[in-house]
PDB file of N, CA and C in Angstrom:
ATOM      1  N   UNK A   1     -18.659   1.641 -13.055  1.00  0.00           N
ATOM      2  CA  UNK A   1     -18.335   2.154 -11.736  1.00  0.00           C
ATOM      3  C   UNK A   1     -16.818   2.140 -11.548  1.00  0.00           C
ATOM      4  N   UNK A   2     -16.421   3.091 -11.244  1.00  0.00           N
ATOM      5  CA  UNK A   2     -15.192   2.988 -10.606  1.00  0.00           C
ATOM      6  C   UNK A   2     -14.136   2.679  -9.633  1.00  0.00           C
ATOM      7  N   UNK A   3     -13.051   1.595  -9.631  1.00  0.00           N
ATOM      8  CA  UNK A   3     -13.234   0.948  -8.239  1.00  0.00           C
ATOM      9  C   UNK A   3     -12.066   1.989  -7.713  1.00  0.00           C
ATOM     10  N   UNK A   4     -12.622   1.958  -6.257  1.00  0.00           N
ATOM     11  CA  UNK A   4     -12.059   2.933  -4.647  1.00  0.00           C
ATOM     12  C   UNK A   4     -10.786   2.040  -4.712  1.00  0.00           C
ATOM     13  N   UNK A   5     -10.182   2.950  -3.310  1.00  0.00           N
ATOM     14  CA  UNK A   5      -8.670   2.226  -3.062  1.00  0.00           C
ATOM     15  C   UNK A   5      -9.136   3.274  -1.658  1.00  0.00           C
ATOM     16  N   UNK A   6      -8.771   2.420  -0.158  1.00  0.00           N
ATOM     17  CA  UNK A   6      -9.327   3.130   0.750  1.00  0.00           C
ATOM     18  C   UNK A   6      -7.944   2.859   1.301  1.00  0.00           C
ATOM     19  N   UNK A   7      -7.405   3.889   1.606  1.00  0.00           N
ATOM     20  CA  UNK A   7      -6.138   3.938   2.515  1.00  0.00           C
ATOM     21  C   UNK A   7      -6.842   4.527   3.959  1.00  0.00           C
ATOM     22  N   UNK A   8      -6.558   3.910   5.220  1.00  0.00           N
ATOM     23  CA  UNK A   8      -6.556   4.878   6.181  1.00  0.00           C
ATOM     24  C   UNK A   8      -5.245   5.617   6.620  1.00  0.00           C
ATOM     25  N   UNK A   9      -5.243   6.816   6.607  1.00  0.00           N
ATOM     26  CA  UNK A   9      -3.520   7.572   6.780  1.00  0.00           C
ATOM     27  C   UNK A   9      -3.182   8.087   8.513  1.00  0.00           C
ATOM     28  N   UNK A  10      -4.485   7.880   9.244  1.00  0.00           N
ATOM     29  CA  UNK A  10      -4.267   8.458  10.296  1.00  0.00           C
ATOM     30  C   UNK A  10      -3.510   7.922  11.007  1.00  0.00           C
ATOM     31  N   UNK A  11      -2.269   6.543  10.892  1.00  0.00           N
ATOM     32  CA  UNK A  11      -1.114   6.742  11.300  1.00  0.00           C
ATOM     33  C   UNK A  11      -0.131   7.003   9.849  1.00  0.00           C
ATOM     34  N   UNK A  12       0.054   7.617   9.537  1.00  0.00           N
ATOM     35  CA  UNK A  12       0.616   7.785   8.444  1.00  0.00           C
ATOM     36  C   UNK A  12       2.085   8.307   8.451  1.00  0.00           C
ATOM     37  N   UNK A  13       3.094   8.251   7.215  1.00  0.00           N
ATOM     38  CA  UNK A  13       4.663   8.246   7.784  1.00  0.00           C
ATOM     39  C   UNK A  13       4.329   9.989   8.769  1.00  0.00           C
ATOM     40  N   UNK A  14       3.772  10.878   7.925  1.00  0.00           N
ATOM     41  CA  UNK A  14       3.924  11.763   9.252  1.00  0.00           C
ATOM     42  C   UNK A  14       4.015  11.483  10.427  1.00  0.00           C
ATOM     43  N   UNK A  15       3.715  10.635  11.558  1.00  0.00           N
ATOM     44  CA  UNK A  15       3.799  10.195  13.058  1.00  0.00           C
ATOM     45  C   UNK A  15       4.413  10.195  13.112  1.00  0.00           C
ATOM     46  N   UNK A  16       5.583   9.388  12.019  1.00  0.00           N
ATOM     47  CA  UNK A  16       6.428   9.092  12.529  1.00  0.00           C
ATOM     48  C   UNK A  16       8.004   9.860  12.189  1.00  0.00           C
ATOM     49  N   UNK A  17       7.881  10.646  12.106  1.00  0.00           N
ATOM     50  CA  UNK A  17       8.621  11.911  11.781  1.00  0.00           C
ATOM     51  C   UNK A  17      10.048  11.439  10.769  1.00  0.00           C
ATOM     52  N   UNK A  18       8.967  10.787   9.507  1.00  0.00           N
ATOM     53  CA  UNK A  18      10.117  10.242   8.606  1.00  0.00           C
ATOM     54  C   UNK A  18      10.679  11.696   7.522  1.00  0.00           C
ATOM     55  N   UNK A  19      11.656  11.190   7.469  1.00  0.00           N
ATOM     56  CA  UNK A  19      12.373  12.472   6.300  1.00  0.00           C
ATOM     57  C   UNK A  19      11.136  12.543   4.854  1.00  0.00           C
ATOM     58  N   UNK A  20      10.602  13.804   4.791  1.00  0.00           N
ATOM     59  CA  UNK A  20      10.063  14.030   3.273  1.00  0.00           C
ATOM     60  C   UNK A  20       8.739  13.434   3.513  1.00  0.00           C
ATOM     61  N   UNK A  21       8.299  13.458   4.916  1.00  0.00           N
ATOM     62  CA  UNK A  21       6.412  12.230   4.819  1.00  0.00           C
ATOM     63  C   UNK A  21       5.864  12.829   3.551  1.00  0.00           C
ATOM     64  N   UNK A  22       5.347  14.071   3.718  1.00  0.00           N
ATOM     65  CA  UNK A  22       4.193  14.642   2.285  1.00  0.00           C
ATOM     66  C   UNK A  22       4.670  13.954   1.182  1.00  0.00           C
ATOM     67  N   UNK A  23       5.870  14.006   0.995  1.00  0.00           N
ATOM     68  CA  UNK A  23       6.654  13.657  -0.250  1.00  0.00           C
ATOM     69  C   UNK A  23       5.717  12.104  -0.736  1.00  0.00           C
ATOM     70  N   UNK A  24       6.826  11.542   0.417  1.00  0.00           N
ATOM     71  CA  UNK A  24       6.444   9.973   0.150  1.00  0.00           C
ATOM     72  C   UNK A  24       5.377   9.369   0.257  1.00  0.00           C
ATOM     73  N   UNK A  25       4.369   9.880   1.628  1.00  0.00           N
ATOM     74  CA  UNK A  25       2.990   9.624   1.209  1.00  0.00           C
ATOM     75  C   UNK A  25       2.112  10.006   0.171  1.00  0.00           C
ATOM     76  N   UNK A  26       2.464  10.925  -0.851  1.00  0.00           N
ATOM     77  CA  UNK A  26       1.849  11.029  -2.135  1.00  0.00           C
ATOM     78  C   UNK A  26       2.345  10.580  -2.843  1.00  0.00           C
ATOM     79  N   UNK A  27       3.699  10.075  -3.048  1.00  0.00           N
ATOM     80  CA  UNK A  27       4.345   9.161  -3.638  1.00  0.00           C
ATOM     81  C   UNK A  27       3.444   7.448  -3.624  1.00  0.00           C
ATOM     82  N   UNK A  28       3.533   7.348  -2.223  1.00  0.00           N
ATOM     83  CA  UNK A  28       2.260   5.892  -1.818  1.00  0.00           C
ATOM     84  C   UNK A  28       1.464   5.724  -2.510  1.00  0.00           C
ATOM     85  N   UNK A  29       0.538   6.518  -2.188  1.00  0.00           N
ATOM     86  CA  UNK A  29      -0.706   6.907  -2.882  1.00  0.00           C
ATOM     87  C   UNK A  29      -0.551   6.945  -4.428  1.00  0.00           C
ATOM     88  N   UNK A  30      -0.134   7.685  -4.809  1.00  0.00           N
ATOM     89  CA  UNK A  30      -0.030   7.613  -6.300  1.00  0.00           C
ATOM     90  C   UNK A  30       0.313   5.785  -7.136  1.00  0.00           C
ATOM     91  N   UNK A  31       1.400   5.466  -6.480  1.00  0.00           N
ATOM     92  CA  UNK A  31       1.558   4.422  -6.767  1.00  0.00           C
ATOM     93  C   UNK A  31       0.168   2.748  -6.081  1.00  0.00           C
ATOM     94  N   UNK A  32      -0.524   3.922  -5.026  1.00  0.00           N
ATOM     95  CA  UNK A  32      -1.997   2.590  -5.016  1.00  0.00           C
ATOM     96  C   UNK A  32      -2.935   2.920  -5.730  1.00  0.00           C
ATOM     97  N   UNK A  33      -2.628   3.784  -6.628  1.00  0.00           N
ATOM     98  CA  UNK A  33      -3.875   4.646  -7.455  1.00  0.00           C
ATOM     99  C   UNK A  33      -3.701   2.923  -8.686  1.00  0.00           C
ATOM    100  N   UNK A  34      -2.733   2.299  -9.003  1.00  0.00           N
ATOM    101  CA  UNK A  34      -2.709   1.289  -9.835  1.00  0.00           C
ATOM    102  C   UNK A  34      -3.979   0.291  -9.567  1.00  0.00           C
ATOM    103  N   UNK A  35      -4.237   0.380  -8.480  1.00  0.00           N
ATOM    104  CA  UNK A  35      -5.309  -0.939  -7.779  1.00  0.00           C
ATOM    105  C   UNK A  35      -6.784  -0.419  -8.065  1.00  0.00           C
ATOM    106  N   UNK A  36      -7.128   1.120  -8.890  1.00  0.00           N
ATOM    107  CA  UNK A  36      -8.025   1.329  -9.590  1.00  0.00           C
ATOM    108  C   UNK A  36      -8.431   0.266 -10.880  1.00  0.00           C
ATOM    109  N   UNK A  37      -7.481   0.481 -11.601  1.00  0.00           N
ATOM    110  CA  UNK A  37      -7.575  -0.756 -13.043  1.00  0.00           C
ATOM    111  C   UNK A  37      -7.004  -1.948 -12.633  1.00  0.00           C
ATOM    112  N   UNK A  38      -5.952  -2.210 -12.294  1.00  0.00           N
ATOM    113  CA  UNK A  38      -5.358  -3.525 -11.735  1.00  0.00           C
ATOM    114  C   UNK A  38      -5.326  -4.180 -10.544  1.00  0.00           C
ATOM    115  N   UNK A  39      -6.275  -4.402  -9.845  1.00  0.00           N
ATOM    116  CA  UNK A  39      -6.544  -4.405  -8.046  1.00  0.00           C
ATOM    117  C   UNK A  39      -5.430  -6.159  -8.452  1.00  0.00           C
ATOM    118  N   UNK A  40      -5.748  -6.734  -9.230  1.00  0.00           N
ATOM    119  CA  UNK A  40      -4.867  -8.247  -9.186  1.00  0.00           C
ATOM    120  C   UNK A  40      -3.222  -8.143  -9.050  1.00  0.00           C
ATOM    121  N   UNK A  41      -2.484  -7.008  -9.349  1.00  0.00           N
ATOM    122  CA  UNK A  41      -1.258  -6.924 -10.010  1.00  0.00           C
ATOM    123  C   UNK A  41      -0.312  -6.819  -8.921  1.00  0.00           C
ATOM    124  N   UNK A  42      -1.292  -7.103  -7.634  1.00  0.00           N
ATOM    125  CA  UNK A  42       0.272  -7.444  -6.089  1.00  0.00           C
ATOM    126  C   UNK A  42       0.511  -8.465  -6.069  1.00  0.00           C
ATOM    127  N   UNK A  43       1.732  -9.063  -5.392  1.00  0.00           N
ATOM    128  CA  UNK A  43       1.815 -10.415  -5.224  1.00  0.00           C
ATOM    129  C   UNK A  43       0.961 -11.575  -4.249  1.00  0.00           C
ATOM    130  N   UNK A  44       0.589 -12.262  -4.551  1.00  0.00           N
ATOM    131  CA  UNK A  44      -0.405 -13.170  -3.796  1.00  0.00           C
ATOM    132  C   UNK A  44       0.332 -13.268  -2.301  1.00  0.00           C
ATOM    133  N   UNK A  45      -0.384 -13.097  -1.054  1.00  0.00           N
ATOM    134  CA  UNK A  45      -0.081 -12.621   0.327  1.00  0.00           C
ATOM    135  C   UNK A  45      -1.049 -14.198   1.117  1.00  0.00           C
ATOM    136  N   UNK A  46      -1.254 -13.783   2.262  1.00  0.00           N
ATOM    137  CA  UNK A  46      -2.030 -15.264   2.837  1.00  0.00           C
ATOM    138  C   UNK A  46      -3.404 -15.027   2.812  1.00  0.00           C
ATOM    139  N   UNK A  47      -4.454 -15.818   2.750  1.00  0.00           N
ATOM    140  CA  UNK A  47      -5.495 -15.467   3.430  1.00  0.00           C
ATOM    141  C   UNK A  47      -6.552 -14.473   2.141  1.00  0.00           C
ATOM    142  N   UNK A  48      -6.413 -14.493   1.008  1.00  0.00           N
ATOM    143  CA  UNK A  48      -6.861 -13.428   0.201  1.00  0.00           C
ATOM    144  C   UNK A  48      -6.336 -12.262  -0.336  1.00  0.00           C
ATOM    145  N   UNK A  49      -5.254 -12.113   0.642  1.00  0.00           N
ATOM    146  CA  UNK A  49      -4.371 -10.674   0.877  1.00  0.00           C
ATOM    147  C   UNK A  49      -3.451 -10.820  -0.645  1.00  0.00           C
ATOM    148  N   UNK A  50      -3.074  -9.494  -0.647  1.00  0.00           N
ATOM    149  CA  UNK A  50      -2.314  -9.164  -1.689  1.00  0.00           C
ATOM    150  C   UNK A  50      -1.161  -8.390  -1.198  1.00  0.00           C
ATOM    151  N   UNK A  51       0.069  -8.355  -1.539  1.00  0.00           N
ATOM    152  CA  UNK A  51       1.023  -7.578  -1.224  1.00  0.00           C
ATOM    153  C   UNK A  51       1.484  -6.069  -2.693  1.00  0.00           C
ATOM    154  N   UNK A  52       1.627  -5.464  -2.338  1.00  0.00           N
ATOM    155  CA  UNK A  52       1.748  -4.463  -3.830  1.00  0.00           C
ATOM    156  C   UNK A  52       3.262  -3.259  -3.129  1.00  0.00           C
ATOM    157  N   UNK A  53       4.552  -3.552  -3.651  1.00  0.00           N
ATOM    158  CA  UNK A  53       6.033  -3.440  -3.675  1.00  0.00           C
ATOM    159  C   UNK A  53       5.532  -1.610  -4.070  1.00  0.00           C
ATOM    160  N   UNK A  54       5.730  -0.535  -3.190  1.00  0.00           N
ATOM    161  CA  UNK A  54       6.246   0.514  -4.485  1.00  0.00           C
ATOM    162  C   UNK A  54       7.235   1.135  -3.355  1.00  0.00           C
ATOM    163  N   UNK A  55       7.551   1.988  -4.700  1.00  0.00           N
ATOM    164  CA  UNK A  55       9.131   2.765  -4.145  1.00  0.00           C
ATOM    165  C   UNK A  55       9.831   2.102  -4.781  1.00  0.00           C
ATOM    166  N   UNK A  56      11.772   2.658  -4.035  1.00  0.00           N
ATOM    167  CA  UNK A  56      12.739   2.364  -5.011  1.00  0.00           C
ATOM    168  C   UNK A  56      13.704   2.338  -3.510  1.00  0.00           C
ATOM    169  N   UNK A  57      14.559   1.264  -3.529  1.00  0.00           N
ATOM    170  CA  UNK A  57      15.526   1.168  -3.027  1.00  0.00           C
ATOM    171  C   UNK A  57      15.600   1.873  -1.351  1.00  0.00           C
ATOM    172  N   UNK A  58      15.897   2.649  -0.496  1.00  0.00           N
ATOM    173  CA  UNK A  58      15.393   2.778   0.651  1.00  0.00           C
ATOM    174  C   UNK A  58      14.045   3.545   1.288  1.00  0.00           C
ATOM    175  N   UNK A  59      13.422   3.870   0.321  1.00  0.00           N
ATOM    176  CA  UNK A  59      12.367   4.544  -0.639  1.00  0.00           C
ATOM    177  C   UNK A  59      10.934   3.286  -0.712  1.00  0.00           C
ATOM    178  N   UNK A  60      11.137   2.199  -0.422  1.00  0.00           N
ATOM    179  CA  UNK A  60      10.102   1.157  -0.541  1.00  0.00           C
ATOM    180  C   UNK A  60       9.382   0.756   0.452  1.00  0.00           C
ATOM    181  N   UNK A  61       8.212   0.783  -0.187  1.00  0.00           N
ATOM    182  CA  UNK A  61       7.265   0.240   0.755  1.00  0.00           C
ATOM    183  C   UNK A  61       6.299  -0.735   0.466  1.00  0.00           C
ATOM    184  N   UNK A  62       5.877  -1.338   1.333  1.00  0.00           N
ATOM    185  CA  UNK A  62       4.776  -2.761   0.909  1.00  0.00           C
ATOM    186  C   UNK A  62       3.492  -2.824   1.675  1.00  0.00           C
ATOM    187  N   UNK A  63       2.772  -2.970   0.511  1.00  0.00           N
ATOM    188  CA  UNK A  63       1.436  -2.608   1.100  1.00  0.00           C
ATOM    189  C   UNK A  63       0.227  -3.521   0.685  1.00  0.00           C
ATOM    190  N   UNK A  64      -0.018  -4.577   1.997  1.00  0.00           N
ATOM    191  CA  UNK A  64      -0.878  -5.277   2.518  1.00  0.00           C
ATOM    192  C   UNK A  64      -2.324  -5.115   2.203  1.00  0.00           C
ATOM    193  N   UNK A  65      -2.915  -5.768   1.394  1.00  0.00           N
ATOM    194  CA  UNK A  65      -4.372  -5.215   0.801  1.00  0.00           C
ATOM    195  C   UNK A  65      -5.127  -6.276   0.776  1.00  0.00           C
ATOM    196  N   UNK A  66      -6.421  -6.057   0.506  1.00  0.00           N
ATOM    197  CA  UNK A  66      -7.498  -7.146  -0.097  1.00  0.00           C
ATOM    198  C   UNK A  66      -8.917  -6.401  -0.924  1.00  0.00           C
ATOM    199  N   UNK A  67      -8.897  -6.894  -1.908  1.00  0.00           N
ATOM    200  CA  UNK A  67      -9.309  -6.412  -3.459  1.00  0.00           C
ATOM    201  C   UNK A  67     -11.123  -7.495  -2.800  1.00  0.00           C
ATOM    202  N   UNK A  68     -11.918  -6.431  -2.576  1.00  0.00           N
ATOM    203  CA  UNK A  68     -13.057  -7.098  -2.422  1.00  0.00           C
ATOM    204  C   UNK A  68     -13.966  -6.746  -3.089  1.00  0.00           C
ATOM    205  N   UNK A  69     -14.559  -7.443  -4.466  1.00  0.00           N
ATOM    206  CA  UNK A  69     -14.932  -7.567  -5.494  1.00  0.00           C
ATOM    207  C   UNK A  69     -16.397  -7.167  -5.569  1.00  0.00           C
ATOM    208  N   UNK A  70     -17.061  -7.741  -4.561  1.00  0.00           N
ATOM    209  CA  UNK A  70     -18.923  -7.367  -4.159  1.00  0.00           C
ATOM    210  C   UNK A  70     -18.644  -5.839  -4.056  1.00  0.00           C
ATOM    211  N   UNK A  71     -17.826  -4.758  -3.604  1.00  0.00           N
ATOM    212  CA  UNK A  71     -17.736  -3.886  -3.316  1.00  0.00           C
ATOM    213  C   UNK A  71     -16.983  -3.002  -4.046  1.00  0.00           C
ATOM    214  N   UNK A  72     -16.290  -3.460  -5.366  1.00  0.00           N
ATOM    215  CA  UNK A  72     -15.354  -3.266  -6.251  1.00  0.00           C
ATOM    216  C   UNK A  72     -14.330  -2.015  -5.361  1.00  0.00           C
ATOM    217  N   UNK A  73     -14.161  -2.366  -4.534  1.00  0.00           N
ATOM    218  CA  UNK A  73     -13.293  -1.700  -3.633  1.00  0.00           C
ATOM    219  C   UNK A  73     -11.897  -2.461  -2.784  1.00  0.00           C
ATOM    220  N   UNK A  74     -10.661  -1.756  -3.457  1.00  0.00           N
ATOM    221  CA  UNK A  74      -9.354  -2.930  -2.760  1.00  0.00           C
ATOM    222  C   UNK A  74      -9.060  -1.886  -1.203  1.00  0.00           C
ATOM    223  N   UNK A  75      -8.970  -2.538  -0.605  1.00  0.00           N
ATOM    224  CA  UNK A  75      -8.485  -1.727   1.296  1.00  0.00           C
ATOM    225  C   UNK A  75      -7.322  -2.269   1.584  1.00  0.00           C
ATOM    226  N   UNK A  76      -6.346  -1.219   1.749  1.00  0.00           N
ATOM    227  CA  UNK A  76      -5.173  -1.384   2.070  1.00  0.00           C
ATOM    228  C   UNK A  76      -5.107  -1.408   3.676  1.00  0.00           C
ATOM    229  N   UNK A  77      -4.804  -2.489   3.844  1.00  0.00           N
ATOM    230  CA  UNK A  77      -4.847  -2.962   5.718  1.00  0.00           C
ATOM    231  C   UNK A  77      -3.576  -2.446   6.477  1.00  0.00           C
ATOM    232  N   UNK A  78      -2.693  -2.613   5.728  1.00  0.00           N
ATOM    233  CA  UNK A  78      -1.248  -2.286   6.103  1.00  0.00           C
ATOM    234  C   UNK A  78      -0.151  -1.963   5.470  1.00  0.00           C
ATOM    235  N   UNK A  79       0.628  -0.874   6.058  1.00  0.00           N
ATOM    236  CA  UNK A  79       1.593  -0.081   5.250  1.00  0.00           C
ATOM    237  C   UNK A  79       2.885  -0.511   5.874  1.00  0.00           C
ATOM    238  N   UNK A  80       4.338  -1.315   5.264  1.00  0.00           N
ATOM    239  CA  UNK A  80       5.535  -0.903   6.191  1.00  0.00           C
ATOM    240  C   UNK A  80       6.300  -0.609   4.906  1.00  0.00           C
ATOM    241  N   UNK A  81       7.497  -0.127   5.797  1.00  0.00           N
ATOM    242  CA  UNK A  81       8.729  -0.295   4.798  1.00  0.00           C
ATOM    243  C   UNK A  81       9.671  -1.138   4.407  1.00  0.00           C
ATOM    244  N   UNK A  82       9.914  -1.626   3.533  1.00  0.00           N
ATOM    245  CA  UNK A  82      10.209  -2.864   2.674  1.00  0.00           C
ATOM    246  C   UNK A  82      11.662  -3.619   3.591  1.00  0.00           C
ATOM    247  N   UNK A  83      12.207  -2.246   4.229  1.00  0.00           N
ATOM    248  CA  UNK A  83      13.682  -2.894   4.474  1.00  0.00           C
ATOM    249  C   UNK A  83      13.128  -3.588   6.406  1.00  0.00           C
ATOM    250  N   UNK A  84      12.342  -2.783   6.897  1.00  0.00           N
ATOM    251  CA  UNK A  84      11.276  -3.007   8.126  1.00  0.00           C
ATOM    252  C   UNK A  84      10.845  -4.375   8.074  1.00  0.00           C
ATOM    253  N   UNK A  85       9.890  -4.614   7.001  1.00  0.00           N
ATOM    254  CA  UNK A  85       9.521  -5.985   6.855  1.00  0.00           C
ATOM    255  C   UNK A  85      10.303  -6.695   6.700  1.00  0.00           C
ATOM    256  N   UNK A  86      11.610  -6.904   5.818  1.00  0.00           N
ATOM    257  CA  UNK A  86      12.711  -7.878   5.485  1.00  0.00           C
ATOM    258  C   UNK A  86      13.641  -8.006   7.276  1.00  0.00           C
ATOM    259  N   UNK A  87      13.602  -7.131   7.505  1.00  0.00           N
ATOM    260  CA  UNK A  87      14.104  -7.665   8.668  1.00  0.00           C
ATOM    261  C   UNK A  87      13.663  -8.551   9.686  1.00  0.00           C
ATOM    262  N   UNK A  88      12.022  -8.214   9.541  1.00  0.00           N
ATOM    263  CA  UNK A  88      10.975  -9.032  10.560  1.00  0.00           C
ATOM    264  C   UNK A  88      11.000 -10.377  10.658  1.00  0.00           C
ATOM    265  N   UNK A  89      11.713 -10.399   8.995  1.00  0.00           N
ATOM    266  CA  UNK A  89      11.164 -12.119   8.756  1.00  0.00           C
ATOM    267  C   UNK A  89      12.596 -12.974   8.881  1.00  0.00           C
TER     268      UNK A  89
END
């Protein structure tokens, strides 16, 4: 069986009227297509969660997941941008 990767996009960078959304949201995507074969390969997050880094330099984004195994399906809970989050904290 093949494992899913369930993004919900319906707030997606389009809303938010970022430079290039199509671009970069298939850019996203492509880069969560990894959590097909490697759902383990984000960094350990709280709670079960996984964090998974893609992009490049103002270009990055981090994306909040949990790899649930009974369902061989990882769900990405949350999307920001890398320089967004670093500031939060």
């Amino acid at each position: 069986m093949k494992r899913r990767v369930f993004l919900d996009t319906e707030k997606s960078l389009a809303s938010y009227q970022v430079e290039y959304a199509e671009l970069r949201i298939r850019e996203i995507i492509e880069a969560l297509n990894v959590l097909e074969h490697n759902p383990m390969i984000g960094r350990p997050s709280t709670n079960g969660k996984r964090e998974l880094v893609t992009g490049r330099r103002s270009h990055s984004y981090v994306a909040l997941y949990r790899n649930v195994v009974d369902v061989d399906m990882a769900f990405v809970l949350a999307l920001g941008s890398q320089k967004e989050i670093g500031d939060a904290k």
